[in-house]
N, C-alpha and C. Protein backbone atom coordinates (compact mmCIF):
# COMPACT_ATOMS: atom_id res chain seq x y z
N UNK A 1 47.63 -15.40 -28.87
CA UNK A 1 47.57 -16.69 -28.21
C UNK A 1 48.16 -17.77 -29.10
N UNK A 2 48.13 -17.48 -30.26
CA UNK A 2 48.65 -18.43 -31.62
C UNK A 2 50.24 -19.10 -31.15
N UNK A 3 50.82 -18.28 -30.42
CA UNK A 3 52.24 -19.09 -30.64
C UNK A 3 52.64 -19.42 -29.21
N UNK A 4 51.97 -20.28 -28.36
CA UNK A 4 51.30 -20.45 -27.01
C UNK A 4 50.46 -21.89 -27.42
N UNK A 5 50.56 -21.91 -28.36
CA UNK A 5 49.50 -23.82 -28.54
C UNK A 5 50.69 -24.34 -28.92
N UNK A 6 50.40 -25.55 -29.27
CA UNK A 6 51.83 -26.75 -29.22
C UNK A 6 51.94 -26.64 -30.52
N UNK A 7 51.90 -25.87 -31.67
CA UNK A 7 52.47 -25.68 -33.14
C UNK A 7 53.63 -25.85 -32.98
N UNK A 8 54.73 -25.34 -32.11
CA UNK A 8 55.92 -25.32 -32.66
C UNK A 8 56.30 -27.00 -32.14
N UNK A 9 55.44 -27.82 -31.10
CA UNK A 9 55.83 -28.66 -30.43
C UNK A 9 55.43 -29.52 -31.31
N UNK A 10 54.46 -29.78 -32.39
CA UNK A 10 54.17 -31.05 -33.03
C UNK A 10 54.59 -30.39 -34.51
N UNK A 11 55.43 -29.37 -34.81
CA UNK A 11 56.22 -28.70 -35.56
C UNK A 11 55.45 -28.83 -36.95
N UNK A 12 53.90 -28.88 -37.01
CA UNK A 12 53.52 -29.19 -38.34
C UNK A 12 52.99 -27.46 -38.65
N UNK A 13 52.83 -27.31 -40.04
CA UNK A 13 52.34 -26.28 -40.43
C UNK A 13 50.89 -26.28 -40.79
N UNK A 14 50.06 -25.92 -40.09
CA UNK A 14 48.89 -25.72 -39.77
C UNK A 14 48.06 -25.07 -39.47
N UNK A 15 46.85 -24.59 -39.38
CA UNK A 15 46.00 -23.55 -38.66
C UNK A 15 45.08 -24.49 -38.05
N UNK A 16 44.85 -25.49 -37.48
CA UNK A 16 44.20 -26.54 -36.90
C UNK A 16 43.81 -26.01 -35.21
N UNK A 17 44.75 -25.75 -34.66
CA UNK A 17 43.91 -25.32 -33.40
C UNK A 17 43.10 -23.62 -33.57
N UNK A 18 43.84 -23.09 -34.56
CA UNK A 18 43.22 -21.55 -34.83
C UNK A 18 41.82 -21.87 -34.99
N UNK A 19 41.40 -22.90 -36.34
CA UNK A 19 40.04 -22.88 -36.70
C UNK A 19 39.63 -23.71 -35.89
N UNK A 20 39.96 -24.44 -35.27
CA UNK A 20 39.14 -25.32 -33.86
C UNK A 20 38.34 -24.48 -32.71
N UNK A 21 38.92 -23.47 -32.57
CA UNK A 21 38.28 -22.52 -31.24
C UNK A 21 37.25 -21.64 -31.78
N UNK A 22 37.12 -21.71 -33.11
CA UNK A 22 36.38 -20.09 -33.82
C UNK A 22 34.68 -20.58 -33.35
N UNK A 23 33.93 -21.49 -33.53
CA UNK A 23 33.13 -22.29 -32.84
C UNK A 23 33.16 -21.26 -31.68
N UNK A 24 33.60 -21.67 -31.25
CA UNK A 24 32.92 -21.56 -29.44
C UNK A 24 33.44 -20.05 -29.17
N UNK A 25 34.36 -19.31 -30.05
CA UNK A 25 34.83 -17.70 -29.65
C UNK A 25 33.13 -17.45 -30.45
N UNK A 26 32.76 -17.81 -31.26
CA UNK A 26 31.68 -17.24 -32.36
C UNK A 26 30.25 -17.01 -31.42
N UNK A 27 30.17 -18.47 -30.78
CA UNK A 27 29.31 -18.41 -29.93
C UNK A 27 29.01 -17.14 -28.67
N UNK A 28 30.42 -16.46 -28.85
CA UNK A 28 30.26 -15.37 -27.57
C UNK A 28 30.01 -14.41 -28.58
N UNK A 29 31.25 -14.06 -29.24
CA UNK A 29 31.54 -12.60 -29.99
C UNK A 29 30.21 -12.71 -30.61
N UNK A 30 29.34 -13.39 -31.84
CA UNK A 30 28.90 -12.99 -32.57
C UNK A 30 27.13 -12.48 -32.01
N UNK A 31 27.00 -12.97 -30.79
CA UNK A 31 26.05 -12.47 -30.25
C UNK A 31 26.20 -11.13 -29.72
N UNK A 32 27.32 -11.26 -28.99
CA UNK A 32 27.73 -9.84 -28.72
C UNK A 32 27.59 -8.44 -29.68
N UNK A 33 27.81 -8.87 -31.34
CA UNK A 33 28.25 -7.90 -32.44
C UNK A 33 26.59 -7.70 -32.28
N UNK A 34 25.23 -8.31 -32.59
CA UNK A 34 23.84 -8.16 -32.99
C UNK A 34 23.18 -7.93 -32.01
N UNK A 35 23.74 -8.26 -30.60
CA UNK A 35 22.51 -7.85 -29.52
C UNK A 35 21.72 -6.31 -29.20
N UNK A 36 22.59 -5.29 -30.08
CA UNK A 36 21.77 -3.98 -29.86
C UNK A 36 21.21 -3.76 -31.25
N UNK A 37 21.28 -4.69 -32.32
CA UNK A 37 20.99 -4.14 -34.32
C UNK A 37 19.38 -3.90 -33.60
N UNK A 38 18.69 -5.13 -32.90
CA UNK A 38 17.22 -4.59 -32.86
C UNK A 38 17.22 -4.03 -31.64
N UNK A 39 17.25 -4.46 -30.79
CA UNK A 39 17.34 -4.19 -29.02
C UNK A 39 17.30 -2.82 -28.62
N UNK A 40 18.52 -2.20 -29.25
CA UNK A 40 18.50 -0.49 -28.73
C UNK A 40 17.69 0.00 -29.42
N UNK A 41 17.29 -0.02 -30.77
CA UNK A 41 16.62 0.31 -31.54
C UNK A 41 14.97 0.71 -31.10
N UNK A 42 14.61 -0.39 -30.42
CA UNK A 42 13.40 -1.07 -30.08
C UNK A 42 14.10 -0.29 -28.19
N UNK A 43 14.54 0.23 -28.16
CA UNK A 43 14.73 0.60 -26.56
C UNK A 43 14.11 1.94 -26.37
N UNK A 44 15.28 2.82 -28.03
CA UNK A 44 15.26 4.07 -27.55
C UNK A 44 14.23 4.71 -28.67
N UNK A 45 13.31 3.69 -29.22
CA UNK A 45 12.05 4.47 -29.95
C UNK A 45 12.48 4.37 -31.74
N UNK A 46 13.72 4.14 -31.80
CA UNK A 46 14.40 4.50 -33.45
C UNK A 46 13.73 3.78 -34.24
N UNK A 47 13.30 2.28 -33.71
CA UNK A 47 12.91 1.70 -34.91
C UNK A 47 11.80 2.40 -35.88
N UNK A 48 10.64 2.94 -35.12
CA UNK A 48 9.71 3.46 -35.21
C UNK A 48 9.78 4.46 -36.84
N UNK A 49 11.05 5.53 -36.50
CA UNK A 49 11.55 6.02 -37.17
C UNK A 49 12.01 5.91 -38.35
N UNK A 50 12.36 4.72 -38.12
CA UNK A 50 13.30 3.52 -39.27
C UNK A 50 12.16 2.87 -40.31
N UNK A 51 11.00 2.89 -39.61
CA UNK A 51 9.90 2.17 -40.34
C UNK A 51 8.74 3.21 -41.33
N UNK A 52 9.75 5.19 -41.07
CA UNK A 52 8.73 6.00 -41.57
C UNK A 52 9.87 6.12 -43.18
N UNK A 53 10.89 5.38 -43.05
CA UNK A 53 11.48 5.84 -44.43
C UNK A 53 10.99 4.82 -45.37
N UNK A 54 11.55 4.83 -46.81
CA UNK A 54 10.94 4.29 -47.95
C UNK A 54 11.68 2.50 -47.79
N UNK A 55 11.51 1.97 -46.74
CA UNK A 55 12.15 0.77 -46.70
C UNK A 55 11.69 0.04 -46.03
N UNK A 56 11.71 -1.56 -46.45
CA UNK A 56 10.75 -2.67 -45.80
C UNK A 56 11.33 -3.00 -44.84
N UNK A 57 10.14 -4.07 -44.57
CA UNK A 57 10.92 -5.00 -43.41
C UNK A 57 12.07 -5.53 -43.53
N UNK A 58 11.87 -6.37 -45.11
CA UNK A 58 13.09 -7.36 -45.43
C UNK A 58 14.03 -6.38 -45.63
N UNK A 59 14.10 -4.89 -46.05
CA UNK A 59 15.26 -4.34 -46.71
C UNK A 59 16.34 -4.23 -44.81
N UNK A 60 15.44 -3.70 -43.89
CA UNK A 60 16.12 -3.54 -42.41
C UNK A 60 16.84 -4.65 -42.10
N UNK A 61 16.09 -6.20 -42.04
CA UNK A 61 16.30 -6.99 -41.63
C UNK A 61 18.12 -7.59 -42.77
N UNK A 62 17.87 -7.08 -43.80
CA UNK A 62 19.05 -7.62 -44.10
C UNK A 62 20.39 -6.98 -44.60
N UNK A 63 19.83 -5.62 -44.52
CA UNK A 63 20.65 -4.49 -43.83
C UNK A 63 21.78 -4.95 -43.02
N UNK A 64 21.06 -5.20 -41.95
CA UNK A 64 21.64 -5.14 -40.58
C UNK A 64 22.56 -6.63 -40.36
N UNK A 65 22.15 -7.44 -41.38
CA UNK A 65 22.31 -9.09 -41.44
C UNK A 65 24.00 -8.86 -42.13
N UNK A 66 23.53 -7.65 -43.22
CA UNK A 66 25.31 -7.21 -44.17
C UNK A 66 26.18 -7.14 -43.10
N UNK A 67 25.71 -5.87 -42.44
CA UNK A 67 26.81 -5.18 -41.82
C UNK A 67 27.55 -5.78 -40.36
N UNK A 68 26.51 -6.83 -40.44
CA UNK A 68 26.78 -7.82 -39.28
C UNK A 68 28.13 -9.06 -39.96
N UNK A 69 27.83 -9.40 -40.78
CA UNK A 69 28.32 -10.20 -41.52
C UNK A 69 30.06 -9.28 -42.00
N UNK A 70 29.66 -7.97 -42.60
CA UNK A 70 31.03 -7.44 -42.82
C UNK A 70 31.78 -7.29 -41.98
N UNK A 71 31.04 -6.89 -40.69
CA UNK A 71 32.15 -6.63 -39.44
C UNK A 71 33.07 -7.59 -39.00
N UNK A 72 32.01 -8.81 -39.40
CA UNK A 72 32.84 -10.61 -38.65
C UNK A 72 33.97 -10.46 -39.84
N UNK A 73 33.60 -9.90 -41.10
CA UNK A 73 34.69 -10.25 -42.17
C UNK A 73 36.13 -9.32 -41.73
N UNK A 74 35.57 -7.91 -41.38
CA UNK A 74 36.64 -6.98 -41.30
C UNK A 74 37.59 -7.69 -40.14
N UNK A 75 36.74 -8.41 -38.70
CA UNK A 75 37.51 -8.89 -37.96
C UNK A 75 38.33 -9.78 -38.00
N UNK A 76 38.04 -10.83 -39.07
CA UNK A 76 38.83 -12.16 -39.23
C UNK A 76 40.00 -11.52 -40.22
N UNK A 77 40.07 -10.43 -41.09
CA UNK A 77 40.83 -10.10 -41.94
C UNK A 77 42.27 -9.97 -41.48
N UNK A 78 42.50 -9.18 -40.24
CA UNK A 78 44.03 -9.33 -39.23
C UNK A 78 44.45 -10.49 -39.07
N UNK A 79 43.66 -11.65 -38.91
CA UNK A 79 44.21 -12.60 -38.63
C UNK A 79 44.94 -13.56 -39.53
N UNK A 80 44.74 -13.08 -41.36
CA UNK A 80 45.31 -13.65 -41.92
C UNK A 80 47.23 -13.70 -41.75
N UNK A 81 47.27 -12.68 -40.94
CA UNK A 81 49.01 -12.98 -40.66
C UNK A 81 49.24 -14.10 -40.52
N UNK A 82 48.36 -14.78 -39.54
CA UNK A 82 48.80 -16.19 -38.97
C UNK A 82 49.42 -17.31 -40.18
N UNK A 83 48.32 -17.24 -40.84
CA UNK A 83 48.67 -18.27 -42.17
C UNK A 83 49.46 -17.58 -42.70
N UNK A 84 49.74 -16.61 -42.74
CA UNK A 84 51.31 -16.05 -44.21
C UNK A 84 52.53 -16.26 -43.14
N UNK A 85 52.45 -16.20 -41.48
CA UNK A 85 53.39 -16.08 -40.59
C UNK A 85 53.74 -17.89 -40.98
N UNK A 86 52.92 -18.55 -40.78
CA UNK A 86 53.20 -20.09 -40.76
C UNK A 86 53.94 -20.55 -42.07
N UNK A 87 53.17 -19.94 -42.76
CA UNK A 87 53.66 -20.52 -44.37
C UNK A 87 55.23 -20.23 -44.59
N UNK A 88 55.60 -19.23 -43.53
CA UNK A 88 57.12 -18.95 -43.69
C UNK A 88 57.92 -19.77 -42.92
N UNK A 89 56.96 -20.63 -42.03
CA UNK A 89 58.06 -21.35 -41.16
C UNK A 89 57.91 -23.39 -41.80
N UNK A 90 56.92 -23.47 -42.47
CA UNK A 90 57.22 -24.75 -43.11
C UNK A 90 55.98 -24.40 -44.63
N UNK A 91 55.40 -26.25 -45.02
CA UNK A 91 55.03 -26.20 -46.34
C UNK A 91 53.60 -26.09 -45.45
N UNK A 92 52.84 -24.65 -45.66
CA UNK A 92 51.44 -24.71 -45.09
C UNK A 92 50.30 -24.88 -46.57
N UNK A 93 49.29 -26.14 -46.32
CA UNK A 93 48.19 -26.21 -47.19
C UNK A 93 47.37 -25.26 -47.46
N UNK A 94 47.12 -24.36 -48.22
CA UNK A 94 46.39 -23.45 -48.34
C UNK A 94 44.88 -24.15 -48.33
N UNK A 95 44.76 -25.02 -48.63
CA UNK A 95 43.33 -25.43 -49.29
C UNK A 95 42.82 -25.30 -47.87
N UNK A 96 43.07 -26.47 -46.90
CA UNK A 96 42.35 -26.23 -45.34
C UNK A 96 42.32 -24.39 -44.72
N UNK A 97 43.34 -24.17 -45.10
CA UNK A 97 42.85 -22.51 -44.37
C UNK A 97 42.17 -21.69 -45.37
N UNK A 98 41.77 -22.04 -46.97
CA UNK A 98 41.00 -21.30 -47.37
C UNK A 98 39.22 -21.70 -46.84
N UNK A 99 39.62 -23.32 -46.62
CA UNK A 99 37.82 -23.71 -46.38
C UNK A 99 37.64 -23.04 -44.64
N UNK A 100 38.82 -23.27 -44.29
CA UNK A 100 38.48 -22.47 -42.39
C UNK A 100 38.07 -21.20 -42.46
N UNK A 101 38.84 -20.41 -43.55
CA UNK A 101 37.69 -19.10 -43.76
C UNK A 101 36.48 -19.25 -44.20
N UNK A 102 36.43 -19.34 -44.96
CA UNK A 102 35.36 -19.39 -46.31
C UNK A 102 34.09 -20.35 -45.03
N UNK A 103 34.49 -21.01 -44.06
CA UNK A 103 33.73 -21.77 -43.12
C UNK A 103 33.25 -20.90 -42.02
N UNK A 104 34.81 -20.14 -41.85
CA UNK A 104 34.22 -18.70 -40.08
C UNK A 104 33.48 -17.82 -41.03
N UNK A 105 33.33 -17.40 -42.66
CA UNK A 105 32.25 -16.38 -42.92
C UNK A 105 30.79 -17.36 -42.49
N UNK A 106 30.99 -18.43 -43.29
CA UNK A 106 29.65 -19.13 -43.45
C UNK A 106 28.93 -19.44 -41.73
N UNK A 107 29.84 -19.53 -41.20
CA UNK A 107 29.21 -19.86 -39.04
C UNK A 107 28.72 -18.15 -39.37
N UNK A 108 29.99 -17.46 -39.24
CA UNK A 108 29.09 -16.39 -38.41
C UNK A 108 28.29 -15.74 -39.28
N UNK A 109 28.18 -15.51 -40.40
CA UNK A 109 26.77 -15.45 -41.15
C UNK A 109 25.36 -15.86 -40.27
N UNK A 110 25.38 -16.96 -39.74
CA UNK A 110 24.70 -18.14 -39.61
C UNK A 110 24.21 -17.32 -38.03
N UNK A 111 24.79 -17.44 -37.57
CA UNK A 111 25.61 -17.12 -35.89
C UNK A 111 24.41 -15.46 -35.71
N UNK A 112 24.98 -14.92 -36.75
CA UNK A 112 24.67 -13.45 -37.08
C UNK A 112 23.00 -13.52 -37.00
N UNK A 113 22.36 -14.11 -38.02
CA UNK A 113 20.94 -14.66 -38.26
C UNK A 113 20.16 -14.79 -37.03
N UNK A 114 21.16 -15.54 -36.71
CA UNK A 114 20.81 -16.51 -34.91
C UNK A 114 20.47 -15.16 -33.67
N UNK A 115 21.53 -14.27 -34.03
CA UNK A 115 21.95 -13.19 -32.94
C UNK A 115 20.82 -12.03 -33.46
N UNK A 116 20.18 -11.65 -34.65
CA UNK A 116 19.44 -10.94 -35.24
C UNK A 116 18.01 -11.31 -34.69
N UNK A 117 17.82 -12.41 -34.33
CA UNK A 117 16.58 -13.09 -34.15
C UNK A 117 16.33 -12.57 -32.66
N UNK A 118 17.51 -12.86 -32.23
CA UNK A 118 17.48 -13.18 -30.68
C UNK A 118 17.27 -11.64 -30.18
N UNK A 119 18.19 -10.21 -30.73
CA UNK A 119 17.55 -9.10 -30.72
C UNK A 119 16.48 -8.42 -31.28
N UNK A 120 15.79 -9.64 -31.63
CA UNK A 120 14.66 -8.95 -32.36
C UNK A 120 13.39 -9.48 -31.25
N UNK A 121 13.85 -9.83 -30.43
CA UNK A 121 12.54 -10.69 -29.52
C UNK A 121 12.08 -9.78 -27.99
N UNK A 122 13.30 -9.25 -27.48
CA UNK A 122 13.56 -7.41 -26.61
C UNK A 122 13.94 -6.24 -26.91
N UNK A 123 13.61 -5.79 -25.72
CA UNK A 123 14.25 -4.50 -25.88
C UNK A 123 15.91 -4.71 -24.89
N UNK A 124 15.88 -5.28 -24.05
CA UNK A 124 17.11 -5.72 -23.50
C UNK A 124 18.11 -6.30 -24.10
N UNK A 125 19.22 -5.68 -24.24
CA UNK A 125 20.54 -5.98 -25.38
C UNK A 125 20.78 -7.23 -24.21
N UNK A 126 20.56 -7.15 -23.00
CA UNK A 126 21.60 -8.39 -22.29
C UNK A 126 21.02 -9.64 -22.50
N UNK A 127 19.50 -9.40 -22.10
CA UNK A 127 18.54 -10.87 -22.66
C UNK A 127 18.84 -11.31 -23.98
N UNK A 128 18.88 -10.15 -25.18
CA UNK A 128 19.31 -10.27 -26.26
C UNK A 128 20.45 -11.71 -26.83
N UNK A 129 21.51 -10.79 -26.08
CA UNK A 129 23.05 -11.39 -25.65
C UNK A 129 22.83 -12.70 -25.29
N UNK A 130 21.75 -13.17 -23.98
CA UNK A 130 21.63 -14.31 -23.69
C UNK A 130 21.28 -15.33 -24.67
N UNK A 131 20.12 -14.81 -25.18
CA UNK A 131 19.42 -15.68 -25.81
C UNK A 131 20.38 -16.52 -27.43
N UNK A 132 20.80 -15.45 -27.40
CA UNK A 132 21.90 -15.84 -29.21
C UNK A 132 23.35 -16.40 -28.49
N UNK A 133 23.24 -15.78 -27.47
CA UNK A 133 24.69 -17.03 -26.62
C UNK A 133 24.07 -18.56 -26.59
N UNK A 134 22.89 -18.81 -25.95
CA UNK A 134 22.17 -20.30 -25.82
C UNK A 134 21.98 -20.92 -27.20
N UNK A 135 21.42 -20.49 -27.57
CA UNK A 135 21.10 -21.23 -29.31
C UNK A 135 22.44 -21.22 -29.74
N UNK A 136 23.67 -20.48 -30.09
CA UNK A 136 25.00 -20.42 -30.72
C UNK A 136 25.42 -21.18 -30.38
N UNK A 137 25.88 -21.48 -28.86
CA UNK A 137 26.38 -22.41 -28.21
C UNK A 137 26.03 -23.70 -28.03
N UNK A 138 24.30 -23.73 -27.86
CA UNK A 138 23.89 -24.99 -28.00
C UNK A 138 24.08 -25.68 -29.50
N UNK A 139 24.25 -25.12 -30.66
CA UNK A 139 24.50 -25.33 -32.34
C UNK A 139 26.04 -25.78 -32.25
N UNK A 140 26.58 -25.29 -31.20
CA UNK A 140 28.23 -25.50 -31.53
C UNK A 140 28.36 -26.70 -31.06
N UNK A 141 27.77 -27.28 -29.85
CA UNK A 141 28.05 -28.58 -29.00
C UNK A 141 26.75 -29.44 -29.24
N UNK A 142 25.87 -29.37 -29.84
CA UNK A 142 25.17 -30.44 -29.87
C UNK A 142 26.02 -31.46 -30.46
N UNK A 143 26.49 -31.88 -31.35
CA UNK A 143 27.27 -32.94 -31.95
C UNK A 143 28.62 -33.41 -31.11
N UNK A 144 29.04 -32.52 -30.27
CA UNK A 144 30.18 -33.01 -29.03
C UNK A 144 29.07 -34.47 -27.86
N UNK A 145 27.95 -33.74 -27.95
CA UNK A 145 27.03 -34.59 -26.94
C UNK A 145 26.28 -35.98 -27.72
N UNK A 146 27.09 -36.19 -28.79
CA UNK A 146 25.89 -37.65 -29.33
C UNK A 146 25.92 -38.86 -28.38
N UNK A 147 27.15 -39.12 -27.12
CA UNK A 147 27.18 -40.20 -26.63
C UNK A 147 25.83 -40.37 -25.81
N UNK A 148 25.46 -39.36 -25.54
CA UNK A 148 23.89 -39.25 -24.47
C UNK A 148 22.77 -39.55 -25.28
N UNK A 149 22.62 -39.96 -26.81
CA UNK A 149 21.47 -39.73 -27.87
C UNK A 149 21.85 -41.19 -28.19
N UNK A 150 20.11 -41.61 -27.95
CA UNK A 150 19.84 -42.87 -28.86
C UNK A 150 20.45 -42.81 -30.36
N UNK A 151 20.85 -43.99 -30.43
CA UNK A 151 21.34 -44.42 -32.03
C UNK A 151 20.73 -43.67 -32.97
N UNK A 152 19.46 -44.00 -33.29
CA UNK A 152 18.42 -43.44 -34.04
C UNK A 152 18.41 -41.97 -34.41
N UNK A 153 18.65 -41.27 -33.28
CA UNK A 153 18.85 -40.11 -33.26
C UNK A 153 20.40 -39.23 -33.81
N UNK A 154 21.49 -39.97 -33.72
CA UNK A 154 22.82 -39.62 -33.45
C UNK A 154 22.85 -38.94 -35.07
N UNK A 155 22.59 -39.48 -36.15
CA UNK A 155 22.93 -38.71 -37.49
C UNK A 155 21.96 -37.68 -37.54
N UNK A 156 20.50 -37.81 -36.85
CA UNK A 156 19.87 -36.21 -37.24
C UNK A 156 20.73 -34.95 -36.42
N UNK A 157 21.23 -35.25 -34.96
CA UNK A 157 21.69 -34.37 -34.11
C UNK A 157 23.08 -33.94 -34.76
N UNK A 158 23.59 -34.50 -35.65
CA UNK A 158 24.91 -34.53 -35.81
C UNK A 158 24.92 -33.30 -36.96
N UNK A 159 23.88 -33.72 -37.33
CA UNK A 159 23.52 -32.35 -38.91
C UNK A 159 23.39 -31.08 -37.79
N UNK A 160 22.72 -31.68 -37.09
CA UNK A 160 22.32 -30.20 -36.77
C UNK A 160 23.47 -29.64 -35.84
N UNK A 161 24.45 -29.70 -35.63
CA UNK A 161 25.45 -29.29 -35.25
C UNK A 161 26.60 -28.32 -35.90
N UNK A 162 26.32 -27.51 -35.59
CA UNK A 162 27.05 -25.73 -36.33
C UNK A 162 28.50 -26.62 -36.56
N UNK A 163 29.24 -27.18 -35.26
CA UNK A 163 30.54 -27.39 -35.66
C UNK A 163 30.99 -28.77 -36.15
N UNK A 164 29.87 -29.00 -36.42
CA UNK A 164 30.56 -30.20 -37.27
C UNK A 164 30.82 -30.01 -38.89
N UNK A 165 29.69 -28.89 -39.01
CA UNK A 165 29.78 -29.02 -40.24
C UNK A 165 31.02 -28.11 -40.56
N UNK A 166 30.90 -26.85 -40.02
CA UNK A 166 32.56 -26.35 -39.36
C UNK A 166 33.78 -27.05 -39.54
N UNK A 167 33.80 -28.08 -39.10
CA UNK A 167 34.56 -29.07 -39.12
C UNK A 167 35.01 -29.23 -40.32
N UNK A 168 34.04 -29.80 -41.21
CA UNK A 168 33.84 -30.45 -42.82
C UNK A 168 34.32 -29.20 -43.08
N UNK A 169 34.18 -28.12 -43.66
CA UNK A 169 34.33 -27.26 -44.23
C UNK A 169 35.72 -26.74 -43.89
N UNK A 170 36.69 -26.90 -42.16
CA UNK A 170 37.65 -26.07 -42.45
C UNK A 170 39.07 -27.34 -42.68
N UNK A 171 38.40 -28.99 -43.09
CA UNK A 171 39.20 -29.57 -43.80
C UNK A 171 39.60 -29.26 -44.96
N UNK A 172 38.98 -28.40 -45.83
CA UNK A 172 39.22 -28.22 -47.03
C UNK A 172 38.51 -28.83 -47.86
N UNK A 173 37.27 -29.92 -47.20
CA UNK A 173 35.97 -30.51 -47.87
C UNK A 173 35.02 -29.51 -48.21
N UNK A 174 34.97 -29.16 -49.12
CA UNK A 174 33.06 -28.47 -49.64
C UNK A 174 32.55 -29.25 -50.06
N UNK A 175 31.70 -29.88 -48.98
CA UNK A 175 30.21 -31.06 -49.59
C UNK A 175 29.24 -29.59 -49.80
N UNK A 176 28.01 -30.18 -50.88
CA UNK A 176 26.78 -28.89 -50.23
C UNK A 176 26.05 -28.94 -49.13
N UNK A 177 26.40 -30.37 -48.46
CA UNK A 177 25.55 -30.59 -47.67
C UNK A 177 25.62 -29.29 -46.10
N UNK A 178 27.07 -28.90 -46.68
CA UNK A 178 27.22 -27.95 -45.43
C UNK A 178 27.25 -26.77 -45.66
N UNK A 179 27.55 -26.57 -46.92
CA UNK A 179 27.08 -24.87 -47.41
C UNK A 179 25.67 -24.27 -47.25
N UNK A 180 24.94 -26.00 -47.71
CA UNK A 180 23.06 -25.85 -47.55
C UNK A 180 22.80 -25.39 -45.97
N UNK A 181 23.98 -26.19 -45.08
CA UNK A 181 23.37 -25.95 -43.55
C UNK A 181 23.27 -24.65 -43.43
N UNK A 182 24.41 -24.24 -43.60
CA UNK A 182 24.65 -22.72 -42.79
C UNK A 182 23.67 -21.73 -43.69
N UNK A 183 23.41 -21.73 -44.91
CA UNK A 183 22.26 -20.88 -45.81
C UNK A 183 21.34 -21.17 -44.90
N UNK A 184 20.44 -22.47 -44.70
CA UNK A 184 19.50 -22.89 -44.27
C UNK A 184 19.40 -22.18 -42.70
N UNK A 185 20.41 -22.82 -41.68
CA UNK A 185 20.33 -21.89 -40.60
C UNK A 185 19.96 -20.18 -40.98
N UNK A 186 21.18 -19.72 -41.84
CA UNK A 186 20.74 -18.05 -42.13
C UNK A 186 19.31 -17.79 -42.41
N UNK A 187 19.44 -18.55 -43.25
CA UNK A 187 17.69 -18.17 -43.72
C UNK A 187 16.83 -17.83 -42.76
N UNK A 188 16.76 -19.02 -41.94
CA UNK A 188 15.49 -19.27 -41.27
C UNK A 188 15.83 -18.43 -39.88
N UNK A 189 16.70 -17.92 -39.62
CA UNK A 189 17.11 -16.85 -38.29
C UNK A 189 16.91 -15.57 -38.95
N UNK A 190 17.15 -15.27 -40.35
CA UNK A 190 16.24 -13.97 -40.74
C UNK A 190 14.90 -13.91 -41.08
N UNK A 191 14.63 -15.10 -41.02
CA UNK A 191 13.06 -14.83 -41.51
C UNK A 191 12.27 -14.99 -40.28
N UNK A 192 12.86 -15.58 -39.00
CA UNK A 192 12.09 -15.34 -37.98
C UNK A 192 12.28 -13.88 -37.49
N UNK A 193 13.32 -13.42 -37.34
CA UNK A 193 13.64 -11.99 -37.20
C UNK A 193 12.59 -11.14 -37.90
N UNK A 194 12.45 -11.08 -39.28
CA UNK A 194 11.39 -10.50 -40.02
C UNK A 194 10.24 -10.99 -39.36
N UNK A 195 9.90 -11.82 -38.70
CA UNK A 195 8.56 -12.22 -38.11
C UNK A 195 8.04 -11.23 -37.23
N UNK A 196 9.27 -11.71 -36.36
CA UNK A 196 9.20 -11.00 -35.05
C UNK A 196 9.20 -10.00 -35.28
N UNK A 197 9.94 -8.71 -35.58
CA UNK A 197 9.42 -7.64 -36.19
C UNK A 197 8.05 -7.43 -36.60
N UNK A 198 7.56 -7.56 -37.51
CA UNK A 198 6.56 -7.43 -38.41
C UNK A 198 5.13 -7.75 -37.02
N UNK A 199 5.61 -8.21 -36.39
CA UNK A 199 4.59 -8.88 -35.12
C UNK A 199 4.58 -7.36 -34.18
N UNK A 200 5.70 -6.99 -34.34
CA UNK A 200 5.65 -5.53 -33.27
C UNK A 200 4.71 -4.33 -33.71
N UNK A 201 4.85 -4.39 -35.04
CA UNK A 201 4.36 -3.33 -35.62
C UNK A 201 2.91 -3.15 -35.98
């Protein structure tokens, strides 16, 4: 789809609409990648199984958090053509497309957490699916919606917005304030996951 956006029409060298959409693709795909880690598990009896070997809660829960996390990595890895394809056609900034990565690990990390939680609450991969689509999506656009939010409110909603901080990060800005978000989101989507779990058993 890359050479189909107006790059060649505003002729700058860029990855600006690439990392603009990863947001809202993340919001689908990355629920999609976690909705069976607990779900089938918890469907077809395995967890059970999973809980007679020499390994904890936390060791499952972040297990599954890796391999969730490597897969988003293995997937974004093809796409580095784009930036070596661009860099051949003018002067492309590396710095913004290293923070747009270094930003799609840190979302879907985050995303991943979110989607871990959300299969950890059924046995239905589709409810699953739903539930880490609503929270993902609602994290991606809360900060698109501040015109509807009292004043007062507009800088807390704005933090809490997956793509803004997205944003910050695939300028080529690293504040901590947004490295802290997305840890902070991770965190707290595996440790409810570990909840929820630990509640089944």
């Amino acid at each position: 789809w890359f050479f189909f956006t107006t790059f060649f029409l505003y002729g700058q060298a860029n990855l600006r609409n690439f990392f603009g959409m990863l947001p809202i693709i993340f919001s689908f795909v990355v629920p999609a990648i976690t909705m069976r880690l607990f779900a089938e598990e918890l469907n077809v009896g395995s967890y059970e199984t999973l809980l007679t070997m020499p390994v904890t809660f936390r060791d499952v829960v972040l297990g599954k958090f890796l391999a969730a996390v490597a897969f988003i990595v293995a997937m974004l890895a093809p796409t580095l053509a784009y930036p070596i394809t661009v860099s051949f056609l003018g002067d492309l900034d590396w710095g913004p497309v290293a923070g747009g990565y270094l930003g799609a690990v840190l979302l879907g990390a985050a995303f991943s957490a979110i989607g871990l939680f959300a299969s950890s609450l059924t046995r239905n991969q589709i409810i699953a699916f739903i539930i880490g689509v609503t929270i993902c999506f609602s994290l991606t656009l809360v900060d698109k919606m501040l015109f509807f939010l009292p004043q007062s409110l507009v800088g807390f909603m704005e933090y809490l917005g997956a793509g803004f901080h997205f944003e910050n990060i695939s300028k080529g800005i690293l504040d901590s304030r947004d490295i802290v978000y997305f840890v902070s989101v991770s965190f707290v989507g595996l440790y409810a996951a570990h909840l929820a779990m630990q509640e089944r058993t």
